[in-house]
Each structure stands twice: as C-alpha cells, then as structure tokens.
Protein backbone atom coordinates (compact mmCIF):
# COMPACT_ATOMS: atom_id res chain seq x y z
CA UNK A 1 51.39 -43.45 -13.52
CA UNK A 2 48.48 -45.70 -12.18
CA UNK A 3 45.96 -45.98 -14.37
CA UNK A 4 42.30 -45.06 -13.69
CA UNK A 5 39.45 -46.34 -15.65
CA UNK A 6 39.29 -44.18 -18.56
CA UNK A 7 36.35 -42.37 -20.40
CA UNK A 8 35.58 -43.09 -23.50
CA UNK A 9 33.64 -40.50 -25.91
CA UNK A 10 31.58 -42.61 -28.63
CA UNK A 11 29.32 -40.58 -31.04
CA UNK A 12 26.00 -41.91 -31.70
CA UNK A 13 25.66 -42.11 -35.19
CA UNK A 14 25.91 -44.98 -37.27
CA UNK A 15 29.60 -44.27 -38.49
CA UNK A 16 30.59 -44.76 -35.39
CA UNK A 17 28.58 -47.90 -34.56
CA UNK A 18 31.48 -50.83 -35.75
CA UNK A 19 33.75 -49.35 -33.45
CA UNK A 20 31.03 -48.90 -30.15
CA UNK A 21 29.23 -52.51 -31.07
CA UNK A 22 33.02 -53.84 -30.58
CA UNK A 23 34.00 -52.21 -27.32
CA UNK A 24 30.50 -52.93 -25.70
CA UNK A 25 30.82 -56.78 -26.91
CA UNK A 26 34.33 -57.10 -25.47
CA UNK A 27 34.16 -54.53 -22.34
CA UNK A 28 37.61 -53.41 -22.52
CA UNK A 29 39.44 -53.09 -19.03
CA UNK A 30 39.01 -50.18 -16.64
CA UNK A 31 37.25 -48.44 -19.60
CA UNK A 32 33.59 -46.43 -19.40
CA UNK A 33 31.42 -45.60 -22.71
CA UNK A 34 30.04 -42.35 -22.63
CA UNK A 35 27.74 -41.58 -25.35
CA UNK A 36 27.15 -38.16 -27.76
CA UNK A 37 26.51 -36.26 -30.34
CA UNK A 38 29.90 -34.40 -32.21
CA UNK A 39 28.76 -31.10 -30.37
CA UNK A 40 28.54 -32.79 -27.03
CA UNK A 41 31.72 -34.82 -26.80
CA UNK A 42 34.22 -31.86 -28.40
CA UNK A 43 32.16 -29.75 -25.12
CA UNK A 44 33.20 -33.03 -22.57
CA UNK A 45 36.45 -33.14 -24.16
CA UNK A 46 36.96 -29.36 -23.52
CA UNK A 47 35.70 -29.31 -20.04
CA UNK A 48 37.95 -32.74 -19.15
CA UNK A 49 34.76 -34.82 -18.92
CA UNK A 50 36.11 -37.72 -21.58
CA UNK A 51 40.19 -39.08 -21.85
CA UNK A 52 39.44 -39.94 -25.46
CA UNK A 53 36.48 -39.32 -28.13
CA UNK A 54 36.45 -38.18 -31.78
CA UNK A 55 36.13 -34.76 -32.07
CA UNK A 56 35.07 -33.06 -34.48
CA UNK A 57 38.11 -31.49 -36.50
CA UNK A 58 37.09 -27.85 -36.49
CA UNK A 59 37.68 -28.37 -32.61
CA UNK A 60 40.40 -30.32 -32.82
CA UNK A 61 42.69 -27.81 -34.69
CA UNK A 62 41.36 -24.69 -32.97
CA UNK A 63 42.55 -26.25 -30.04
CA UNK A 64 45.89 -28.84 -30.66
CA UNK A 65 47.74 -27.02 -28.09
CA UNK A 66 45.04 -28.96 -25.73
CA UNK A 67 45.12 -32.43 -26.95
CA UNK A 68 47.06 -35.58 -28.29
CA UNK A 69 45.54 -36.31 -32.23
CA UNK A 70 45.73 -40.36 -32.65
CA UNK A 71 47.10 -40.87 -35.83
CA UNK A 72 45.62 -44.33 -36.47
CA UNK A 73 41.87 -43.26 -36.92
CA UNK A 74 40.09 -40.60 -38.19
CA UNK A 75 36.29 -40.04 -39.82
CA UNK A 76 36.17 -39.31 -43.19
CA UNK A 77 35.31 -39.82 -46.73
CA UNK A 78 37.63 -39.69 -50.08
CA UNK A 79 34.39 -38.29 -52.01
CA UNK A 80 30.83 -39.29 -51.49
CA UNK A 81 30.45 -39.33 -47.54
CA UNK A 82 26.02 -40.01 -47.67
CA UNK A 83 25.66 -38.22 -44.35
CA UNK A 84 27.06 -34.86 -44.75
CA UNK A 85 24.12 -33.33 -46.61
CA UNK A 86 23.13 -30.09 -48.04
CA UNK A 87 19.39 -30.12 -49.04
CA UNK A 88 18.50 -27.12 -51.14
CA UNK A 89 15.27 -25.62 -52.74
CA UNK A 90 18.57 -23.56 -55.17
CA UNK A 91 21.53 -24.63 -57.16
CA UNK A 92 24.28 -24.43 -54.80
CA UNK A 93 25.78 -21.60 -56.86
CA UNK A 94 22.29 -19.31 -56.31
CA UNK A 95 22.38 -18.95 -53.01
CA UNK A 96 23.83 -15.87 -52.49
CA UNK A 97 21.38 -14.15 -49.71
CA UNK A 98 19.90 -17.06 -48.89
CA UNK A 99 18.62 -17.95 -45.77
CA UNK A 100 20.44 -21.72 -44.80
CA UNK A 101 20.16 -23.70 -41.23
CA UNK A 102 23.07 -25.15 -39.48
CA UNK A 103 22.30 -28.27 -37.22
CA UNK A 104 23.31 -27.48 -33.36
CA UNK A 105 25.56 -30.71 -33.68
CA UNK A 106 28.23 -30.23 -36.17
CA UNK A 107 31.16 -27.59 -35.89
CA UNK A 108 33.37 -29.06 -39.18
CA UNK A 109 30.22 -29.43 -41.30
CA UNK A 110 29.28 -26.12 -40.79
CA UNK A 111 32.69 -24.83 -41.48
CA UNK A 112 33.40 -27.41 -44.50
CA UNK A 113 29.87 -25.31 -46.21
CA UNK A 114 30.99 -22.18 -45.66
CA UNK A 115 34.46 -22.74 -46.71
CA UNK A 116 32.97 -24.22 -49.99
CA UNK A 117 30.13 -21.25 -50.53
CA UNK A 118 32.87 -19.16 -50.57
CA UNK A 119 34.46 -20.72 -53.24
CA UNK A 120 31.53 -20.24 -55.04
CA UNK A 121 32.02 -16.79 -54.50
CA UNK A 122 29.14 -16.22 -52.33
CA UNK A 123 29.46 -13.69 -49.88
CA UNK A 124 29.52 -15.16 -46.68
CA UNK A 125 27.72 -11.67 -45.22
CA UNK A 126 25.00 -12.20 -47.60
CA UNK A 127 23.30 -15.34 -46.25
CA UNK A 128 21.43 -15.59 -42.70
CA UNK A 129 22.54 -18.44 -41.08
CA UNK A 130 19.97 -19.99 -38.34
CA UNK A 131 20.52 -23.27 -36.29
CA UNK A 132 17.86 -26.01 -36.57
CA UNK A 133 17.23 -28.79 -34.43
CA UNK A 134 16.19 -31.15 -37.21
CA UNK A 135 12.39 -31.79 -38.01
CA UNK A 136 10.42 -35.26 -38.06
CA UNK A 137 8.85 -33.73 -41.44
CA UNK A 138 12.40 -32.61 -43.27
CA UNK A 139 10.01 -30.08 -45.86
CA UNK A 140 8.46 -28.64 -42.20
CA UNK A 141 11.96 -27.15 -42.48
CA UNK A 142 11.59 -25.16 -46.12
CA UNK A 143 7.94 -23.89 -45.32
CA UNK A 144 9.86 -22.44 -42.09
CA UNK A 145 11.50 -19.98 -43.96
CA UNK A 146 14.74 -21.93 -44.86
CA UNK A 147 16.32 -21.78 -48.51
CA UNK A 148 18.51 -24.78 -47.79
CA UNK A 149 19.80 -26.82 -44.39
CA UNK A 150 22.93 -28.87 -43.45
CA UNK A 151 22.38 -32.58 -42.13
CA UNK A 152 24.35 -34.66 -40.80
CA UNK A 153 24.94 -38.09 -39.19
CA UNK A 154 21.83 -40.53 -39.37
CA UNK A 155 19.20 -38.05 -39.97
CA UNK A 156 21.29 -36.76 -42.99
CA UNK A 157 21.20 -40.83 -43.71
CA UNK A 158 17.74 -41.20 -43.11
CA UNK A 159 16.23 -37.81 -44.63
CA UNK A 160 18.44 -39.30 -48.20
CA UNK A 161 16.47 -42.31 -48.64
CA UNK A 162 12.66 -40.39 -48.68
CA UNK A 163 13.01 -37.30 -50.26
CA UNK A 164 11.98 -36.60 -53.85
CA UNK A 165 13.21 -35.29 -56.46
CA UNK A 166 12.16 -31.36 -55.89
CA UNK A 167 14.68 -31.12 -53.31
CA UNK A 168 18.45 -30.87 -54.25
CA UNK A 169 21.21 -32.76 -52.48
CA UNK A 170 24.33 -31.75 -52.24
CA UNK A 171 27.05 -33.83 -50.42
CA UNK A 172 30.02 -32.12 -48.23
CA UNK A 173 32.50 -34.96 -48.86
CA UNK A 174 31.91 -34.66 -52.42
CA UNK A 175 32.58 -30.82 -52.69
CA UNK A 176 35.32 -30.84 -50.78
CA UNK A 177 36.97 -33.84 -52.98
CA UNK A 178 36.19 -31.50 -55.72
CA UNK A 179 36.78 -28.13 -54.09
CA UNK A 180 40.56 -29.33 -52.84
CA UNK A 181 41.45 -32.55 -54.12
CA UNK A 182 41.65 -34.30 -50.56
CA UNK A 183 39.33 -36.51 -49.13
CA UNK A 184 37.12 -34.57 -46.10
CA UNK A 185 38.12 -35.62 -42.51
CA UNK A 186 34.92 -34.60 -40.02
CA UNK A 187 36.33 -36.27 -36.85
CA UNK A 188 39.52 -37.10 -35.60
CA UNK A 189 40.60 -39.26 -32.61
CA UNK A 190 42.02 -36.94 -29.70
CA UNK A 191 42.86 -38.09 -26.14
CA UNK A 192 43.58 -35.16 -22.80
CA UNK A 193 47.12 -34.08 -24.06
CA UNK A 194 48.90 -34.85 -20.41
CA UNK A 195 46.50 -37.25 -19.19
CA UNK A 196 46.85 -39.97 -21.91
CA UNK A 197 50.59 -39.99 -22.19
CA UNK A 198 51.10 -40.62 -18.12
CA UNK A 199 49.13 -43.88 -18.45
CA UNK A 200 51.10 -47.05 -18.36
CA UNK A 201 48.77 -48.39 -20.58
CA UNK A 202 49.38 -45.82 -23.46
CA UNK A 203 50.52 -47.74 -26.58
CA UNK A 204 47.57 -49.81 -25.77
CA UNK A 205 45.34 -47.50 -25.90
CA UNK A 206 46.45 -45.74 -28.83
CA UNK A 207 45.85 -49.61 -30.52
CA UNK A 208 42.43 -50.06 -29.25
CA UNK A 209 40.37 -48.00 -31.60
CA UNK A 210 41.43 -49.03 -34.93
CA UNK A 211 41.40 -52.71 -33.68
CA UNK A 212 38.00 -52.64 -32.50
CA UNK A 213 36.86 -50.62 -35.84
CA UNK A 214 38.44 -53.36 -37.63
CA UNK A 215 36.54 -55.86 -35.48
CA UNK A 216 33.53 -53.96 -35.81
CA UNK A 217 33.84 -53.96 -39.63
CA UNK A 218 34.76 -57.80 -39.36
CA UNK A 219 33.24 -59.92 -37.03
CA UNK A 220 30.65 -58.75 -35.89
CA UNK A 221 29.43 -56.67 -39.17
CA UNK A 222 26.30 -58.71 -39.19
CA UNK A 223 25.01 -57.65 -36.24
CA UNK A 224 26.42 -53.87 -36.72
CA UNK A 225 24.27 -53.77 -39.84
CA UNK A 226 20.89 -54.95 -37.87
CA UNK A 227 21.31 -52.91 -35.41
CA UNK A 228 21.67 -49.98 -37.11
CA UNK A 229 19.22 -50.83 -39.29
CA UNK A 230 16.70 -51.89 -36.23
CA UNK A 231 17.73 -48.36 -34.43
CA UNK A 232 16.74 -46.15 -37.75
CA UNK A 233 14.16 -47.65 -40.37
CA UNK A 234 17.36 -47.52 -42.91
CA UNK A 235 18.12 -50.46 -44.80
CA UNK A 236 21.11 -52.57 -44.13
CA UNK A 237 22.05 -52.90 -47.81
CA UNK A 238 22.43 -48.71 -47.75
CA UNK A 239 24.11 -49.05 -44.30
CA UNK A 240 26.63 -51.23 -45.71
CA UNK A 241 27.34 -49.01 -48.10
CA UNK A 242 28.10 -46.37 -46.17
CA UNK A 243 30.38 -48.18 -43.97
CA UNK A 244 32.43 -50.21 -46.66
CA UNK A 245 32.26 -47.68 -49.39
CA UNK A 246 31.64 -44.17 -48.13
CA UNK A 247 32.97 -43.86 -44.81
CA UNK A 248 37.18 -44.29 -44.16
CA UNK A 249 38.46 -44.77 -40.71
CA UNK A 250 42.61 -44.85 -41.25
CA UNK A 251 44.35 -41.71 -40.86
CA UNK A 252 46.90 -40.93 -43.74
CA UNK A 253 48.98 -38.32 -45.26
CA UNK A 254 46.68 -37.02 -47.58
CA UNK A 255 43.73 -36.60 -44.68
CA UNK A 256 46.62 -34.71 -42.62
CA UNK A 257 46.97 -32.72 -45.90
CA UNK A 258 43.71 -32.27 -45.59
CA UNK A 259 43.37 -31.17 -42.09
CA UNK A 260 46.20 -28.34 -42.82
CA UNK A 261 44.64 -27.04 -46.00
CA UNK A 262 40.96 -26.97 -43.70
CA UNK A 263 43.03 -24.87 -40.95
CA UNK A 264 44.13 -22.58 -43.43
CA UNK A 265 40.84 -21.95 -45.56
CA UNK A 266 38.91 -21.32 -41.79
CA UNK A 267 41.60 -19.34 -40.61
CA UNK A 268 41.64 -17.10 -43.76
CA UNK A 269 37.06 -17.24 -43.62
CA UNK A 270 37.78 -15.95 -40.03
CA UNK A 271 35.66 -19.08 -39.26
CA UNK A 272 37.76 -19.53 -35.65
C-alpha cells in the first residue's frame, strides 16, 4: 500500500514530552503531530482522526477489536507515578458518601480510583461523582463542595509541589502497586487496526516511538527538562524525577498482566 503522511497523536503533558521534543527535532518523514489531552486523542482515535497516539487504556481495551496495541511502549509507573493524584480533605478509607471530582481528561484514572475505592469496600453508589475542569486555586475546588478530586498529568505535577500539609495525597500508581501487585499502565500505544498494517512502512513505524523516547530521554534530555520546566513553573530537578524514576515507557509482561487484571476488575465494577 502507498503510504500517506500519517497522523500522529502526542499528549501534552510532560510524560510525554521526551518522545514529542524528539519527533519535532528530527521531523520524521510524511509524518504530522497532532496535539491533546488523553480524552481528546482516544475521541480522534475513535472517530479515525489520528493513525497512531497513546490512548488511554480504559479505551484501549473497551475497544481492541478496533485497534493494533504496540507492544514496545506503554505509560506507566511500577509504584509512585507523581501525576496520578488523589487530593483528599479524608483518609482514603472514609470516604464512603463522599462527594469526589473526576477531571474531564482521564478515562483510566478515573477507572483505576474506583476500582481501588472498591477495594476499600466503599460502595461505589454511595459517593457523587462530579467532573471538574481543574481550578487555578486547587482549595477553590474543596470550598466548592468537593470531599476529594482526581488530578492528573501536569496539573497533578504542579498542584504536588504547593500544597500543604492539610490536604492528603494519595497516588494512583502507588495503590494500584499495592492494591494488585503490578505496576499501573495509563496509556498504551495503539495505531487504526487496518490502516497501520497496509503501510509499507510498518515495522518502521512500530520502531519509531520507543527510539525517539529513548532519544528524548538521551540526547536531548537537557533541553526536555527546560522546556518543561519553562512551560510549567516546575522545577527541572522534580521533572527529572519523574521521567527517570517515576514514569516507565517499555511495555512488558507484567504491564500486559496488568492490563488483563484492569479489564477484569472494570468489567466486574460494570465500569464499561
């Protein structure tokens, strides 16, 4: 099949930065960046917008029927992920009726929580559950009405480093470590089932993303770090943590473990 230039779905958050800083440096062939948050790329890749993007994988396994996983790159954490966050006025064990709000652009956070709230055998029927759209003041957000709210990406990153010590913190890739043993895999690497396969140029593609995370993580980490840095106020020594200790990019056997015990948890929540 001739190729056509193919669409690229990058998410704009900082774990994803090594792997965007790359491909805009080098301008792969025939290739266009398009740029979202998890929400808005799993709704391109749905509607046929995007050839390739990390999906959340909530809507990855809902839908594998639809799409080709990658099995060289993933986004996850084995533990301590720093920007899948739970801030809470309760212990995570009290909140049984409580009122919590889900960000608008996160589908396997919000299922991770629940999945792990019912382990702590809280009714999921007791809680009201209410979207957010973030706040520039994060305790704007409790005086709302709001017992406790899920962050994620860079404002779960950012919202870390100022709050004090009335609020409590509670990270999704840690319970989950704890909760199942497996590290937590948020996003994995998906391309248009039919589409991608037709390409002449398909083992090549299926090589580019973990070689330009790599590169990402390599070369050009220097300027990854101040520019994420210059983009959100954090500070590059806690962005380098995050990439280098927190944040895992290869796919392995224990993340698909992972990814068949989170199918089977949702499916049993009726989370689908």
């Amino acid at each position: 099949m001739k190729n056509q230039k193919i669409k690229i779905g990058l998410i704009n958050f900082i774990n994803c930065l090594p792997l965007s800083y790359c491909l805009e440096k080098e301008k792969p062939q025939n290739a266009e960046l398009i740029y979202g948050t998890p929400a808005r790329l799993n709704k391109l890749m749905a509607e046929n917008k995007i050839d390739i993007a990390p999906i959340s994988s909530f809507e990855y396994l809902k839908n594998k029927n639809k799409y080709f996983l990658m099995t060289n790159s993933c986004i996850s954490s084995d533990g301590e992920c720093g920007s899948v966050l739970l801030f809470s006025k309760k212990p995570i064990n009290s909140l049984a009726g409580a009122t919590i709000g889900l960000p608008t652009d996160s589908a396997s956070s919000t299922a991770m929580l629940k999945i792990i709230l019912n382990k702590y055998d809280i009714k999921l029927e007791s809680i009201i559950f209410k979207q957010h759209n973030y706040a520039e003041n994060i305790y704007s957000l409790f005086n709302s009405g709001l017992d406790a709210f899920l962050f994620i990406g860079d404002n779960a990153l950012k919202n870390n480093c100022i709050l004090d010590n009335s609020v409590l913190i509670y990270d999704i890739g840690t319970l989950w470590k704890e909760l199942t043993g497996l590290p937590a895999v948020f996003g994995t690497w998906v391309a248009a089932n039919e589409k991608i396969k037709q390409r002449d140029d398909f083992e090549k593609l299926q090589s580019l993303i973990p070689k330009a995370i790599e590169t990402g993580l390599g070369l050009y980490f220097n300027e990854v770090l101040q520019k994420a840095s210059e983009n959100t106020g954090i500070k590059q020594e806690i962005i380098k943590d995050y990439l280098t200790r927190k944040i895992v990019y290869n796919y392995t056997e224990q993340r698909q473990k992972s990814l068949e015990l989170f199918e089977k948890l949702y499916i049993q929540l009726n989370l689908a």
